[in-house]
Protein backbone atom coordinates (compact mmCIF):
# COMPACT_ATOMS: atom_id res chain seq x y z
CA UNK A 1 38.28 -28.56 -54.39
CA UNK A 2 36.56 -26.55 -51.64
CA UNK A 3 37.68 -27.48 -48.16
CA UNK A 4 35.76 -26.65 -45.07
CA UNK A 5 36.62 -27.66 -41.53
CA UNK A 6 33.66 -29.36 -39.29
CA UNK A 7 34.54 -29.70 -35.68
CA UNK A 8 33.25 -32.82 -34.30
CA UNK A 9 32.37 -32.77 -30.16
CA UNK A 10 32.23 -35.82 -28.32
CA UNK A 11 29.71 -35.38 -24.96
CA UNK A 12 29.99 -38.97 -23.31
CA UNK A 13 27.44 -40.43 -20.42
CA UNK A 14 24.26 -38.23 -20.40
CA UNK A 15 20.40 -39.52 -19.83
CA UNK A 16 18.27 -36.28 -20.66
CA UNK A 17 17.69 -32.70 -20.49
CA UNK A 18 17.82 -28.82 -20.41
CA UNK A 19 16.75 -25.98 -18.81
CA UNK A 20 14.63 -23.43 -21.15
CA UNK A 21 13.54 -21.32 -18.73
CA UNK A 22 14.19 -17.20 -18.69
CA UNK A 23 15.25 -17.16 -15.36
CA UNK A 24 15.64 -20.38 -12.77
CA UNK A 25 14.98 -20.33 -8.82
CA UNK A 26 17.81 -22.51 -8.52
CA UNK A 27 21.61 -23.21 -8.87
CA UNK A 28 20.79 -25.75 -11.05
CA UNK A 29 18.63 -26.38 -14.58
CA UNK A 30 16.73 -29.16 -14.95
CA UNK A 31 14.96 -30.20 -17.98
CA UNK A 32 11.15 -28.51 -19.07
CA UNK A 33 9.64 -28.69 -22.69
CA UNK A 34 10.00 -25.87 -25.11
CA UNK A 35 7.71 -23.27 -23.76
CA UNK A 36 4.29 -23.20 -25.97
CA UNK A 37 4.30 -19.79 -25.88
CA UNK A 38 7.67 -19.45 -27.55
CA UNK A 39 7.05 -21.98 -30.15
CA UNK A 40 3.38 -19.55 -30.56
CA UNK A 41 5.63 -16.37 -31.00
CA UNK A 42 7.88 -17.82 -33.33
CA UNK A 43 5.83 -19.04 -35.55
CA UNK A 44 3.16 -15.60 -35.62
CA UNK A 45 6.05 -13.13 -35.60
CA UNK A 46 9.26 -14.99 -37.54
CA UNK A 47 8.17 -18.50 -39.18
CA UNK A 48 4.96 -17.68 -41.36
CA UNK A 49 5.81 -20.42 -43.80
CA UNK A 50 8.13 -22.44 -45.83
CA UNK A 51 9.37 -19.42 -47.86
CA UNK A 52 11.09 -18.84 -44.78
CA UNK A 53 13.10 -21.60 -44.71
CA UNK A 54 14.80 -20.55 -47.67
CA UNK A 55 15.89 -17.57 -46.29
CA UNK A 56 19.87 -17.53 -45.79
CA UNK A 57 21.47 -18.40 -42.22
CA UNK A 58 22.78 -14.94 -41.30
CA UNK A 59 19.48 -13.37 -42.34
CA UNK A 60 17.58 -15.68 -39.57
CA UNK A 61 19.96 -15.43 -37.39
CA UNK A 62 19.92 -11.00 -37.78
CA UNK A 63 16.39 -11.28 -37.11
CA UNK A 64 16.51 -13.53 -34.10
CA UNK A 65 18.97 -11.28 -32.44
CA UNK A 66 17.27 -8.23 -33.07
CA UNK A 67 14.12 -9.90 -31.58
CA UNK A 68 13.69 -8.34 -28.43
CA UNK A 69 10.92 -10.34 -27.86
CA UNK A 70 13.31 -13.67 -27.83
CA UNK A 71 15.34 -13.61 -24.59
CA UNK A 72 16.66 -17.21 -25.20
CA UNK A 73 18.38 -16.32 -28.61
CA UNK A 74 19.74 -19.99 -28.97
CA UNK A 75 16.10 -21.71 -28.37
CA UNK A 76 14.21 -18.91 -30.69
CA UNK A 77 16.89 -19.74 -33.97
CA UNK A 78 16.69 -23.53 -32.58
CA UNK A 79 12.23 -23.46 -33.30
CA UNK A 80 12.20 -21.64 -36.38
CA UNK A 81 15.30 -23.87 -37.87
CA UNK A 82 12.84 -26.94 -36.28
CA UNK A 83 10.20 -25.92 -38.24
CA UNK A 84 11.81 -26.04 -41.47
CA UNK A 85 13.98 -29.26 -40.65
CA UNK A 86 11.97 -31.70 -38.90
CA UNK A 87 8.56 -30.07 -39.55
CA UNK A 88 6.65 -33.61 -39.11
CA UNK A 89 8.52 -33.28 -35.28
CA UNK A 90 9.65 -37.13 -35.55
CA UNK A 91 11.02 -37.40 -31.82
CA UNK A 92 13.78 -39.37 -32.43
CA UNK A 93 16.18 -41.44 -34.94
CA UNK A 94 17.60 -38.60 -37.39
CA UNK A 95 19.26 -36.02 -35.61
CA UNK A 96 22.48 -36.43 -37.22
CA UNK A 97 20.80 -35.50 -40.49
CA UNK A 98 19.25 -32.77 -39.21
CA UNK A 99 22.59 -31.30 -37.33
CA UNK A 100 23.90 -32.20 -40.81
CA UNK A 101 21.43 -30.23 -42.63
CA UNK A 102 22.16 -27.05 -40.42
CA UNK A 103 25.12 -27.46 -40.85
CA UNK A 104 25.41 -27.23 -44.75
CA UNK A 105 22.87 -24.29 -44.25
CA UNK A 106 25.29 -22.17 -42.58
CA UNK A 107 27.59 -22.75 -45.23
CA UNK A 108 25.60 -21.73 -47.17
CA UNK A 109 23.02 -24.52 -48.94
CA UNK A 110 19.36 -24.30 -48.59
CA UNK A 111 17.88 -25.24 -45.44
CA UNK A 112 15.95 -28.70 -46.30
CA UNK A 113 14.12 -30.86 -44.15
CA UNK A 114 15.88 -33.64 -43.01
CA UNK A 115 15.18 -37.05 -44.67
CA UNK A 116 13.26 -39.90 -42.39
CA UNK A 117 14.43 -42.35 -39.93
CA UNK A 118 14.23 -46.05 -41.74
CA UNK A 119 13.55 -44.97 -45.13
CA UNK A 120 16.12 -45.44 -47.84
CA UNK A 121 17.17 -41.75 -48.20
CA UNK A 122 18.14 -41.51 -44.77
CA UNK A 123 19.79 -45.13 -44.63
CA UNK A 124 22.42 -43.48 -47.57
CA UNK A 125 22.83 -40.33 -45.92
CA UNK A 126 23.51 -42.83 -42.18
CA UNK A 127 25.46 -45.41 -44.69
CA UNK A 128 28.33 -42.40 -45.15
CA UNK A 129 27.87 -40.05 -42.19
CA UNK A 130 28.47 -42.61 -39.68
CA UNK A 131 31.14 -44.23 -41.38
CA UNK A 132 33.05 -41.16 -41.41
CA UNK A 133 32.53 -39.57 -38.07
CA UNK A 134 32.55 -43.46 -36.36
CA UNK A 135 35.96 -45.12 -37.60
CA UNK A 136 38.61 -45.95 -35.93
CA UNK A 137 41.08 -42.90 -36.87
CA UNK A 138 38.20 -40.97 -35.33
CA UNK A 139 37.52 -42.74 -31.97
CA UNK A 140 41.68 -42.37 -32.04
CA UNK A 141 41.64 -38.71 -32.16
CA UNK A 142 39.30 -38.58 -29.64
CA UNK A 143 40.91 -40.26 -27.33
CA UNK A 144 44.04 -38.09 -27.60
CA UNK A 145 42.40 -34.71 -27.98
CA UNK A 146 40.49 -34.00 -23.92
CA UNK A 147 39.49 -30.80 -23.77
CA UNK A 148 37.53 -30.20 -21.31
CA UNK A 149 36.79 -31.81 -17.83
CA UNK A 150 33.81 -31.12 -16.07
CA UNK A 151 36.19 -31.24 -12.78
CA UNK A 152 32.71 -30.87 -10.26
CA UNK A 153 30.90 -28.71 -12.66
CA UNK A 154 27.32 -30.03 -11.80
CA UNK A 155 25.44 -27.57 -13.31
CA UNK A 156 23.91 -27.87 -17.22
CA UNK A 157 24.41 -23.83 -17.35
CA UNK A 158 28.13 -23.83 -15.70
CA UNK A 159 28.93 -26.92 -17.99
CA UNK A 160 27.86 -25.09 -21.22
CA UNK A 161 29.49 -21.92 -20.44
CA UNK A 162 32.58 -24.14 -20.19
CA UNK A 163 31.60 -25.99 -23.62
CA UNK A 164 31.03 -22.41 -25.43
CA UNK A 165 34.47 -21.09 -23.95
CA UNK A 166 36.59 -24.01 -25.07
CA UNK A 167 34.84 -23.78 -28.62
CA UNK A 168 35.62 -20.51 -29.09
CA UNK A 169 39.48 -21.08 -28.73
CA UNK A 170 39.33 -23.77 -31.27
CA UNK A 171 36.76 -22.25 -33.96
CA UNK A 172 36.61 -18.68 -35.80
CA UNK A 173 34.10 -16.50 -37.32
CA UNK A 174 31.18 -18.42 -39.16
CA UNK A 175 32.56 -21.56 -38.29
CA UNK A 176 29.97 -24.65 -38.00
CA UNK A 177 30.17 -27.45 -35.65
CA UNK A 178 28.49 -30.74 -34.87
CA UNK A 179 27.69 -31.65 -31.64
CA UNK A 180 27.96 -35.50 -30.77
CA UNK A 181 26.05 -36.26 -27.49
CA UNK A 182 26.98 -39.74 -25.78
CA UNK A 183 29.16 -40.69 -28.35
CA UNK A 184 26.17 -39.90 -31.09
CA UNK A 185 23.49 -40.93 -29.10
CA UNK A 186 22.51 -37.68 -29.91
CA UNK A 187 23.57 -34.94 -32.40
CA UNK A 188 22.90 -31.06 -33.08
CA UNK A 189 25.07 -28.05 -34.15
CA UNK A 190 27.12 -24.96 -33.00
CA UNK A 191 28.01 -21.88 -34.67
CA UNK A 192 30.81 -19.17 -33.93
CA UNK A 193 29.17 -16.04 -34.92
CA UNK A 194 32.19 -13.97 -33.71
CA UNK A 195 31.26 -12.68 -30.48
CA UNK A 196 29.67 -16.50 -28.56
CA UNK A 197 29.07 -20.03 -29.70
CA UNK A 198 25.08 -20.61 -30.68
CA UNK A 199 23.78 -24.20 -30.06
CA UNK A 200 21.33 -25.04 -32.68
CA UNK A 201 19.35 -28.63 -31.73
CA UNK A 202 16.95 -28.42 -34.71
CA UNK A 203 15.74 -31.90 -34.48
CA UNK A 204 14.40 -30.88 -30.75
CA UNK A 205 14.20 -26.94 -31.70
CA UNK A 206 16.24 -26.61 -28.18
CA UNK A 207 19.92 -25.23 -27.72
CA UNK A 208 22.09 -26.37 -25.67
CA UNK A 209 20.79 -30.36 -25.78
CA UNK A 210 22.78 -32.21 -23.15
CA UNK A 211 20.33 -35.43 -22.39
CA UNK A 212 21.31 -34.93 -18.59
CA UNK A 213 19.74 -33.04 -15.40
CA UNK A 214 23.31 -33.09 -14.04
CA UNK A 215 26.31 -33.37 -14.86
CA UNK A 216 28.56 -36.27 -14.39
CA UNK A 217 31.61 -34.47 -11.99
CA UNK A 218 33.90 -37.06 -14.42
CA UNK A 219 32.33 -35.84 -17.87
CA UNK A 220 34.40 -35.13 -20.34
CA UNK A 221 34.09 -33.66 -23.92
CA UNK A 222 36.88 -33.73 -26.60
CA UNK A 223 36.82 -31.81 -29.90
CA UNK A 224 38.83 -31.78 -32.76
CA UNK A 225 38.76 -30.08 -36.67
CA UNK A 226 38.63 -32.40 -39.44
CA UNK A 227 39.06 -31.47 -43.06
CA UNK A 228 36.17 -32.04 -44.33
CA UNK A 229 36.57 -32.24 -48.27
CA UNK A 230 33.72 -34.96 -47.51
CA UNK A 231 31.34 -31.75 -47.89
CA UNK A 232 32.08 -31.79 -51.45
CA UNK A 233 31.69 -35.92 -51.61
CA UNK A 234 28.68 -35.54 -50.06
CA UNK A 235 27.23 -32.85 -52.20
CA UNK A 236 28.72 -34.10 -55.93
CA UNK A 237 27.88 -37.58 -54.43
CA UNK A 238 25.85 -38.33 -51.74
CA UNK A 239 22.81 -36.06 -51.81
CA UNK A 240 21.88 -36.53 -55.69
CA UNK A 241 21.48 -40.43 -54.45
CA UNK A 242 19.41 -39.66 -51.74
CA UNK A 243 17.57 -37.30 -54.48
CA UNK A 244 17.14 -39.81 -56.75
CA UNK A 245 15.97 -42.55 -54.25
CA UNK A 246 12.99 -43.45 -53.41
């Protein structure tokens, strides 16, 4: 059996936000919508239909960086991966599943779009995924595995410099990670492409997704690999139920 390790971050205590400008005017970001202008570019230049979506992670994400129209690399992958995952741009309720999806897509699977809040499909998908990531031997691990402390970082740019750099110590090359904000409040997903971290909200189509203007100078964030032959469950088990619902 295949065996792939998911890395599972904890982000405890936010309320909203992140900065997606180019440039700011001051020390610190503070939460503005995806610029329409980007979300215009992506979809004229790089998304020009769901043929797209099938094409394989590393292939969207060669063409993003070799966009030098796209200054915000992380936001421009983040739009065109929101337009093939949550293309009905349902605000809220199933970002695990679409962190999840991401996920699967770098490792390879088909980029689909993520299955509805409240309907049955996404209630077997929430059944298993939150039973997994929420149980006890989890919230254990967590608790024993700090990693980083924002220790006065106040700053959503400073803090996620300090997220990418502690990330990169745990995770290799092409790894995948999901990103748990406020104890999944909120979820989207990193990638280790070698060189930096990439955060990939696709529910959102935003990067680095933090649900706070500032940052709490007690925040913490804990991360830990688990081996994840759940992948397989999930794909021999799991998805052909949600298939065959209704």
């Amino acid at each position: 059996m295949k065996k792939y390790f998911l890395f599972f971050i904890l982000i405890t205590h936010y309320s909203f936000g992140i900065n997606l400008d180019k440039k700011s005017n001051s020390s610190c970001e503070t939460y503005k919508p995806i610029p329409k202008d980007i979300i215009k570019y992506i979809k004229d230049n790089v998304f020009r239909g769901y043929d797209d979506c099938k094409k394989p992670f590393l292939e969207k994400l060669k063409t993003i960086k070799e966009d030098k129209m796209i200054v915000d690399k992380d936001l421009g992958l983040s739009v065109w991966l929101n337009l093939c995952v949550n293309p009905k741009k349902i605000p809220d309720g199933h970002c695990a599943k679409c962190a999840f999806n991401t996920y699967l897509h770098i490792k390879g699977k088909t980029l689909k779009e993520a299955e509805e809040p409240g309907s049955l499909k996404f209630k077997i998908f929430g059944d298993w995924f939150y039973k997994k990531m929420g149980n006890e031997r989890t919230i254990s691990l967590l608790a024993k595995n700090r990693v980083v402390e924002a220790d006065g970082e106040h700053c959503i740019k400073g803090f996620r410099n300090k997220v990418a750099f502690q990330l990169i110590k745990y995770s290799k090359k092409d790894d995948a990670m999901l990103v748990s904000v406020g104890a999944g409040t909120h979820w989207f997903t990193a990638y280790n492409d070698g060189e930096r971290i990439w955060f990939l909200d696709s529910q959102t189509g935003q990067g680095f997704n933090v649900y706070g203007d500032t940052i709490d100078p007690d925040e913490i964030i804990e991360a830990f690999p688990i081996n994840v032959e759940d992948i397989d469950y999930y794909n021999k088990i799991i998805y052909p139920e949600i298939k065959k619902s209704k």
